[in-house]
N, C-alpha and C. Protein backbone atom coordinates (compact mmCIF):
# COMPACT_ATOMS: atom_id res chain seq x y z
N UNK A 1 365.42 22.49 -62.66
CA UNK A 1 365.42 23.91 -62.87
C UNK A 1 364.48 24.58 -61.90
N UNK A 2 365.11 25.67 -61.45
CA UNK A 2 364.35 26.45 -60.49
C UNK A 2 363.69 27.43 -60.87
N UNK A 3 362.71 28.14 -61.13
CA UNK A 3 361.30 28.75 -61.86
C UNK A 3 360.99 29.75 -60.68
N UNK A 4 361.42 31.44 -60.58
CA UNK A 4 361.23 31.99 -59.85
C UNK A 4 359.51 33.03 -60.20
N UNK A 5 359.02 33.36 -59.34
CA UNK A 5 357.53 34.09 -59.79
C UNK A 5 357.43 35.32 -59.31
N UNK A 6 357.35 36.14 -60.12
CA UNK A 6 357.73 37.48 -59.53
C UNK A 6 356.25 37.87 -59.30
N UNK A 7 355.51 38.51 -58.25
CA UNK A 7 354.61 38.87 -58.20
C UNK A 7 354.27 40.38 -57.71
N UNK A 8 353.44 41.14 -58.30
CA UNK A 8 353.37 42.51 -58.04
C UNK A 8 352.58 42.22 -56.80
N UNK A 9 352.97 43.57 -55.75
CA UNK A 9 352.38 43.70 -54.85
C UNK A 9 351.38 44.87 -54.52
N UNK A 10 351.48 45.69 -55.40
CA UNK A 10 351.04 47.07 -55.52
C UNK A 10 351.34 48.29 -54.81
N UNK A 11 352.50 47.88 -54.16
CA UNK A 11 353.46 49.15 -53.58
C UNK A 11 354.08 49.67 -54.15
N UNK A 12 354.42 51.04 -54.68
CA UNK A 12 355.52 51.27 -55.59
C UNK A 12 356.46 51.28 -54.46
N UNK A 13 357.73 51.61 -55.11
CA UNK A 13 358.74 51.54 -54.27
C UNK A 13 358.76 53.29 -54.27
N UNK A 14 358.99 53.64 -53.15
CA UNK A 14 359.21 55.17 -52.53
C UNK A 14 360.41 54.91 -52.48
N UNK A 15 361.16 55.97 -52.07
CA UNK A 15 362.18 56.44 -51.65
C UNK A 15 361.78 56.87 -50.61
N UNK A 16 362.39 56.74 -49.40
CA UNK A 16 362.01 57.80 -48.09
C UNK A 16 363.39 58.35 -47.96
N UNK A 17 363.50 60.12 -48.21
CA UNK A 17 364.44 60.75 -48.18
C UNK A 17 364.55 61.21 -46.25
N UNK A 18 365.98 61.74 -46.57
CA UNK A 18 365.99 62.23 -44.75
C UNK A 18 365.04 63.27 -44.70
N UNK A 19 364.86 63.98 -45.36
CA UNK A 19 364.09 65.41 -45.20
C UNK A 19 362.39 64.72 -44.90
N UNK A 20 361.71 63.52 -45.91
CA UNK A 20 360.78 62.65 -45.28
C UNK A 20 360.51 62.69 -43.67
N UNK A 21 362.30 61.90 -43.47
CA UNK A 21 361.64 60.76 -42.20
C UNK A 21 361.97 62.14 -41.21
N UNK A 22 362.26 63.60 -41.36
CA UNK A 22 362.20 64.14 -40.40
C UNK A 22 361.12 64.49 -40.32
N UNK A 23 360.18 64.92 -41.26
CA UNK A 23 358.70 64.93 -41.67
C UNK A 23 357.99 64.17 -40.27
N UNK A 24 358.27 62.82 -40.42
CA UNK A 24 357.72 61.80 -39.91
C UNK A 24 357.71 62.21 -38.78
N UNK A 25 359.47 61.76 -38.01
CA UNK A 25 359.40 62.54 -36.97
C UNK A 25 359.02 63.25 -36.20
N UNK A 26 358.84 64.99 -36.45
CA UNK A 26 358.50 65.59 -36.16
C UNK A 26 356.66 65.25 -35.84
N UNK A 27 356.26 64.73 -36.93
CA UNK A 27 354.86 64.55 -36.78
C UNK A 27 354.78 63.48 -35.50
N UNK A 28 355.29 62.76 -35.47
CA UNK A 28 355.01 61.38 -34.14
C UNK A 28 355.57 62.59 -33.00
N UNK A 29 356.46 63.51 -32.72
CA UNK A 29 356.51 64.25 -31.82
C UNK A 29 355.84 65.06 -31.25
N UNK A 30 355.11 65.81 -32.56
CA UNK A 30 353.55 66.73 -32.29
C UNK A 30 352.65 65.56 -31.88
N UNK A 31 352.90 64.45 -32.53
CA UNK A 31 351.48 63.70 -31.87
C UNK A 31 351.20 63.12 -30.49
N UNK A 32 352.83 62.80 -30.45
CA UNK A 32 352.86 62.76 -28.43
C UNK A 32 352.70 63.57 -27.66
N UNK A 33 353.29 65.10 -28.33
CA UNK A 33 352.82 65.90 -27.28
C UNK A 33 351.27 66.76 -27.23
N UNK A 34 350.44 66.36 -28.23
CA UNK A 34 349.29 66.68 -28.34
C UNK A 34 348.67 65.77 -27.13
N UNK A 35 348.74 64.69 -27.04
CA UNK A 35 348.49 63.62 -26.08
C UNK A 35 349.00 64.40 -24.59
N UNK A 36 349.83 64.42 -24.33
CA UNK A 36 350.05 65.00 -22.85
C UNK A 36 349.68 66.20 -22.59
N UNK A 37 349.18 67.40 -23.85
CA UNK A 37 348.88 68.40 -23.27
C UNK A 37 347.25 68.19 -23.40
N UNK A 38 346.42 67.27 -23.34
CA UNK A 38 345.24 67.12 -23.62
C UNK A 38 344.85 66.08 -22.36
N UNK A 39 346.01 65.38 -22.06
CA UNK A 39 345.75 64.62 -20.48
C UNK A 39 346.26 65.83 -19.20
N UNK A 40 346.92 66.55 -19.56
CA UNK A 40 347.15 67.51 -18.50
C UNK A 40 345.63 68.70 -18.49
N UNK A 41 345.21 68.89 -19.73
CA UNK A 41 344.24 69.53 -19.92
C UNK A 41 342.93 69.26 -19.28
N UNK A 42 342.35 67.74 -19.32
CA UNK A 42 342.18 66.83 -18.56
C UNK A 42 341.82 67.08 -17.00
N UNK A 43 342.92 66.75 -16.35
CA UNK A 43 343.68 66.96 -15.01
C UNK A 43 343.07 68.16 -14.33
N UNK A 44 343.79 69.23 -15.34
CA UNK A 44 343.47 70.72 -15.00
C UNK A 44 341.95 71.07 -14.93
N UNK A 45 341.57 70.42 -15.84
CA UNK A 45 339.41 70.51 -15.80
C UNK A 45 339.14 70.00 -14.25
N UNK A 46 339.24 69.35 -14.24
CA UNK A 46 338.86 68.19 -12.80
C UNK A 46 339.63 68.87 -11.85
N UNK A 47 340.63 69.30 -11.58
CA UNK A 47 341.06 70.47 -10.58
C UNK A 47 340.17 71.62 -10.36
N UNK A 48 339.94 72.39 -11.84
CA UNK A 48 338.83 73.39 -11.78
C UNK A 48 337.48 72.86 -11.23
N UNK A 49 337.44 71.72 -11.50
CA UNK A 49 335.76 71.28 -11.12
C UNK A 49 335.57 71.00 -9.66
N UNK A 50 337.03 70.57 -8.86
CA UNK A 50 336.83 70.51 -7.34
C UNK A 50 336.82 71.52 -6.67
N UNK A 51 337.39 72.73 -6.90
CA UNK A 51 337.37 74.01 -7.12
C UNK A 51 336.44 74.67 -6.67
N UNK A 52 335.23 74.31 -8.00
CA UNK A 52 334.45 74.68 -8.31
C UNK A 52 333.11 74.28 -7.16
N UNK A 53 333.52 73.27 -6.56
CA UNK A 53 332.63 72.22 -6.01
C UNK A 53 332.93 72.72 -4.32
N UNK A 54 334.18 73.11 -4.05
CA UNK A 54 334.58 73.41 -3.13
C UNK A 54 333.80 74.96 -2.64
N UNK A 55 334.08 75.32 -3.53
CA UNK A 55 333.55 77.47 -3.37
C UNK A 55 331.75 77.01 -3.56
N UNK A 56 331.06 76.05 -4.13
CA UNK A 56 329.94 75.89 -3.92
C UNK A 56 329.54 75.76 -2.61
N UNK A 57 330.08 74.81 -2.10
CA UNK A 57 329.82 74.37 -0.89
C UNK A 57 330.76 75.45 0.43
N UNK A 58 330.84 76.15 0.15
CA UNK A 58 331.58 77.02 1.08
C UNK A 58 330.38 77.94 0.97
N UNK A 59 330.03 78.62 0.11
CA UNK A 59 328.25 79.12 -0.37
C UNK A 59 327.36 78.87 0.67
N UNK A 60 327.33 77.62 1.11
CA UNK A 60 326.23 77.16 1.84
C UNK A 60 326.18 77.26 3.12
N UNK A 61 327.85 77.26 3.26
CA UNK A 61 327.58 77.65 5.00
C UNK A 61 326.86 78.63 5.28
N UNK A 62 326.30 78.47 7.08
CA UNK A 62 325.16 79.35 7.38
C UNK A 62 326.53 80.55 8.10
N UNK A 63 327.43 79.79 8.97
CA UNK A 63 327.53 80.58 10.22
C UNK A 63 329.32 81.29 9.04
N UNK A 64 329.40 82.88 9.32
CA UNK A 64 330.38 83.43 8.70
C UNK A 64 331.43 83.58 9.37
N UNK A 65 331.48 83.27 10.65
CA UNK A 65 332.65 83.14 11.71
C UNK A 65 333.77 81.64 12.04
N UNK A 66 333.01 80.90 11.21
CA UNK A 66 334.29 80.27 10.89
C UNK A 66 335.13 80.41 10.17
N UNK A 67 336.21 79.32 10.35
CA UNK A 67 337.42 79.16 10.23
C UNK A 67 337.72 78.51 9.22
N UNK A 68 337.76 78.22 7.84
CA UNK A 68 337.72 77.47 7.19
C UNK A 68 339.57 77.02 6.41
N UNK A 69 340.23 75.90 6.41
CA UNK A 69 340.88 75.17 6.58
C UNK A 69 341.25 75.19 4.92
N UNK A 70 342.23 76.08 4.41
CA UNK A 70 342.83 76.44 2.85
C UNK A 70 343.98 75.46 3.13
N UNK A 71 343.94 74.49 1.86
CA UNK A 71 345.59 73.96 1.70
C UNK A 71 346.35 74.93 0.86
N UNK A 72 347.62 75.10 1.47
CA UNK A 72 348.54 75.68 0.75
C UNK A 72 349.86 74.61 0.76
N UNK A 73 350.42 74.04 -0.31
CA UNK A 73 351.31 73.22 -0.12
C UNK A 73 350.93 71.90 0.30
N UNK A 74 351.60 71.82 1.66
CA UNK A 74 351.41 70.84 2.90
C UNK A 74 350.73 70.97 3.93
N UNK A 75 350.34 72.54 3.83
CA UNK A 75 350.25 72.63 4.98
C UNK A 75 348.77 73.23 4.86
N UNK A 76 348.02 73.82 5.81
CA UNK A 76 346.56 74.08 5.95
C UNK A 76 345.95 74.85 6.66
N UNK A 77 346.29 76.05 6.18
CA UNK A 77 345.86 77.52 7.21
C UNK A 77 344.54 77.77 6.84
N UNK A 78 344.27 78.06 8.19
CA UNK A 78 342.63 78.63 8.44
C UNK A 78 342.53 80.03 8.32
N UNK A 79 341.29 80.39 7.45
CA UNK A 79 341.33 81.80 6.94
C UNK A 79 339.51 81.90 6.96
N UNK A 80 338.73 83.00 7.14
CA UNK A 80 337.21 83.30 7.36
C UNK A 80 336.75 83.03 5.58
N UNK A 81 335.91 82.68 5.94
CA UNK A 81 335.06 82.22 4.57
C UNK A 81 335.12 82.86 3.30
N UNK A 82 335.03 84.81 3.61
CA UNK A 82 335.73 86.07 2.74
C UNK A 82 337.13 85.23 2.13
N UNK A 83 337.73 85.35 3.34
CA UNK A 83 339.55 84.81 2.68
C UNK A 83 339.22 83.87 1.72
N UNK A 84 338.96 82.58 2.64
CA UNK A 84 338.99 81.21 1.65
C UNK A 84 338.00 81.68 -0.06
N UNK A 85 336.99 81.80 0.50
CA UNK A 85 336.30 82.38 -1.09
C UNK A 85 337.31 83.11 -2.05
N UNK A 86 337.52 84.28 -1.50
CA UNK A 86 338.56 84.99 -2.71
C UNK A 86 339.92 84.24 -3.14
N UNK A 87 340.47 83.41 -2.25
CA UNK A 87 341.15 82.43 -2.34
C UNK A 87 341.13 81.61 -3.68
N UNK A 88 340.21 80.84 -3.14
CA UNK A 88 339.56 79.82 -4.28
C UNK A 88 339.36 80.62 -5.59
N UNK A 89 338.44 81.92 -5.67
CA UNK A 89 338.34 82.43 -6.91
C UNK A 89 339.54 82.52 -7.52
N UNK A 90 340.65 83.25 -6.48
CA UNK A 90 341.60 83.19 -7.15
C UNK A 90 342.59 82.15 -8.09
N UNK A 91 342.57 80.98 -7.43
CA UNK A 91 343.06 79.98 -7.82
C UNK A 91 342.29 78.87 -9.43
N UNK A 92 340.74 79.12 -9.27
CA UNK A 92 340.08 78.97 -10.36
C UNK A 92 340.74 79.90 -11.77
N UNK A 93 340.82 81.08 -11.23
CA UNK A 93 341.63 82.06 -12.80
C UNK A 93 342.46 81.64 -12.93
N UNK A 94 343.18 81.48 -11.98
CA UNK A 94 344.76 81.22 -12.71
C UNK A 94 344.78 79.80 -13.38
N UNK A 95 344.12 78.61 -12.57
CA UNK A 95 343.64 77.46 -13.53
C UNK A 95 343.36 77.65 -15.01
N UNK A 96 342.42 78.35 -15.07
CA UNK A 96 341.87 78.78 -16.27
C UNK A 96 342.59 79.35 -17.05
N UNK A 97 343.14 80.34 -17.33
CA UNK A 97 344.47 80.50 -17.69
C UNK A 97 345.09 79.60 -18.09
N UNK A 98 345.81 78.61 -17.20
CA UNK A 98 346.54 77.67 -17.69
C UNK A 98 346.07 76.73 -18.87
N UNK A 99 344.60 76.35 -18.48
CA UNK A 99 343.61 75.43 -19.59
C UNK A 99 343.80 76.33 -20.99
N UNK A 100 343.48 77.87 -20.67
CA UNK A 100 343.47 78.57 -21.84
C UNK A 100 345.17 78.15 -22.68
N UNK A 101 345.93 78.93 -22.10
CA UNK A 101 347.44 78.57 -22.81
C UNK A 101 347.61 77.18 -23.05
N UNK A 102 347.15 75.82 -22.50
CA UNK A 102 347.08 74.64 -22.82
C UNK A 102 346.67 74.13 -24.64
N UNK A 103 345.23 74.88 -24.09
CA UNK A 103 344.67 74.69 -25.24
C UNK A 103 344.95 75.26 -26.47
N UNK A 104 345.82 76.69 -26.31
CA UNK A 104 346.12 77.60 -27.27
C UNK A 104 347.34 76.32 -28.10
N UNK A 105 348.21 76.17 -27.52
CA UNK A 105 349.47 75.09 -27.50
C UNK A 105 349.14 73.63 -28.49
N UNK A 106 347.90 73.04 -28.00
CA UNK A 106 347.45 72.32 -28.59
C UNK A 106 346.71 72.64 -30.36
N UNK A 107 345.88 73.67 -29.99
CA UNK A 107 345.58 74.06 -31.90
C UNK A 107 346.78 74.68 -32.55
N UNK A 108 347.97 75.47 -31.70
CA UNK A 108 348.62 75.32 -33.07
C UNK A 108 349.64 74.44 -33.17
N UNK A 109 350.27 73.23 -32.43
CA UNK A 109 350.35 71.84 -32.78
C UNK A 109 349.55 71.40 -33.71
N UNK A 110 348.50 71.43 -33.74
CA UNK A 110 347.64 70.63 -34.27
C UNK A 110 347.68 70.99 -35.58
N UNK A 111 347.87 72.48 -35.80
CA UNK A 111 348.10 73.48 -37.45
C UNK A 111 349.48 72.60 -38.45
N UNK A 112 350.13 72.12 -37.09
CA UNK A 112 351.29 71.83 -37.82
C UNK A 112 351.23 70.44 -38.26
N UNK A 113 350.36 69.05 -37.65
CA UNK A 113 350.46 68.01 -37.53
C UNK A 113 349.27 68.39 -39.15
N UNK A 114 348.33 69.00 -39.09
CA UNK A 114 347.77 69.03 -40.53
C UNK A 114 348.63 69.44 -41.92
N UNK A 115 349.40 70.36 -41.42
CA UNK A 115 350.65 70.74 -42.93
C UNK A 115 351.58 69.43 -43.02
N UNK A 116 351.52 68.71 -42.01
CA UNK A 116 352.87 67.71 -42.25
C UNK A 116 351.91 66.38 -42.95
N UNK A 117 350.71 66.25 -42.68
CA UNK A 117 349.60 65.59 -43.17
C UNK A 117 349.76 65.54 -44.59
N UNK A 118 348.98 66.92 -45.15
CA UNK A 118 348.84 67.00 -46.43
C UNK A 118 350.81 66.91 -46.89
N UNK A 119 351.49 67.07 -46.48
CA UNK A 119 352.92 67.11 -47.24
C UNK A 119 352.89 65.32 -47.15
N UNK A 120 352.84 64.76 -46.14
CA UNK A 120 353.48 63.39 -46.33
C UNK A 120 352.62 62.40 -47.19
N UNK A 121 351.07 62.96 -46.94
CA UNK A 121 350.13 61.90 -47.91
C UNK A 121 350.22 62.17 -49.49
N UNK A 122 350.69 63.21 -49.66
CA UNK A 122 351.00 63.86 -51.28
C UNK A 122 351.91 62.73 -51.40
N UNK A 123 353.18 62.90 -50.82
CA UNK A 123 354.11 61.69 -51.30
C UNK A 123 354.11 60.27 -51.39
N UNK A 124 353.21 59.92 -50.10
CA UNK A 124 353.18 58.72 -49.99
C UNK A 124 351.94 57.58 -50.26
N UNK A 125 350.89 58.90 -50.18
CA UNK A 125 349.63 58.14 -50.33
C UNK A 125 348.67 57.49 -49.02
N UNK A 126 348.42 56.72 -49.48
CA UNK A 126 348.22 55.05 -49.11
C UNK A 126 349.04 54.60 -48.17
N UNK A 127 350.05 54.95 -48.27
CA UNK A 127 351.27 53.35 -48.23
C UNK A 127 351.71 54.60 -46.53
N UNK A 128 351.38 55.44 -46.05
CA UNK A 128 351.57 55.99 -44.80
C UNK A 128 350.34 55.95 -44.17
N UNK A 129 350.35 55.43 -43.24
CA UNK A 129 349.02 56.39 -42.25
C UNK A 129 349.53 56.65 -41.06
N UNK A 130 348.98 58.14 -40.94
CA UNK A 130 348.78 59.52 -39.94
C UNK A 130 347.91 59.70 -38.87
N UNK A 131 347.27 58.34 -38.99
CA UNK A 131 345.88 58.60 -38.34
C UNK A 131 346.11 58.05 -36.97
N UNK A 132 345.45 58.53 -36.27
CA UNK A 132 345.83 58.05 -34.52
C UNK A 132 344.83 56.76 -34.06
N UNK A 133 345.00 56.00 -33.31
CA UNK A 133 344.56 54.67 -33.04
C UNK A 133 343.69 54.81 -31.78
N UNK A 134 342.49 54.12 -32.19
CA UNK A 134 341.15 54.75 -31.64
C UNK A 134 341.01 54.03 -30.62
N UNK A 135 342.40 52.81 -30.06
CA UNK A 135 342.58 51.68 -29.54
C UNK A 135 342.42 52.14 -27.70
């Protein structure tokens, strides 16, 4: 005779409905793209900071009659220190800007990845985790 042993495991059994796993979904989608707009965010800092490093050191020159060597594209037109400076400033705002709308993008992602939080741990508890990997 064969003697089967049923043993509790302490999972209840859920149901995961479709309306759930779009839950889910959606949340692993906010969470990838929280990730790329926070490595582009990233990117964009360290652009601003060469930038930044660049118009410093343009500061220092003594002599105002040079020629100083702006990339645009591919290519690399020489413009007087005035030009290149306002140049550069210019290009720092509009950076900034971009970091700003980046970041705007990211908190309210982030508004949403918290409502889908509290909705999915109500249901599931325990037995889901939401949490991102510190790996």
């Amino acid at each position: 005779m064969a003697a089967t042993m049923k043993t509790t495991v302490g999972v209840e059994d859920i149901v995961v409905t479709f309306e759930d796993q779009q839950k889910i979904n959606k949340f692993a989608r906010n969470t990838n793209r929280i990730t790329e707009l926070k490595n582009e965010i990233q990117a964009k800092k360290k652009t601003l900071q060469n930038l930044q490093d660049a118009s410093d050191d343009l500061m220092m020159l003594d002599d105002d009659s040079l020629l100083i060597p702006y990339q645009i594209g591919g290519v690399f037109i020489s413009h007087s220190q005035e030009e290149t400076q306002n140049m550069l400033e210019s290009a720092k705002e509009a950076l900034e800007e971009e970091v700003r709308g980046y970041e705007e993008r990211v908190s309210s992602i982030q508004q949403v990845l918290n409502d889908l939080k509290v909705q999915l741990y109500a249901k599931f508890g325990n037995n889901i985790n939401l949490e991102a990997d510190e790996s």
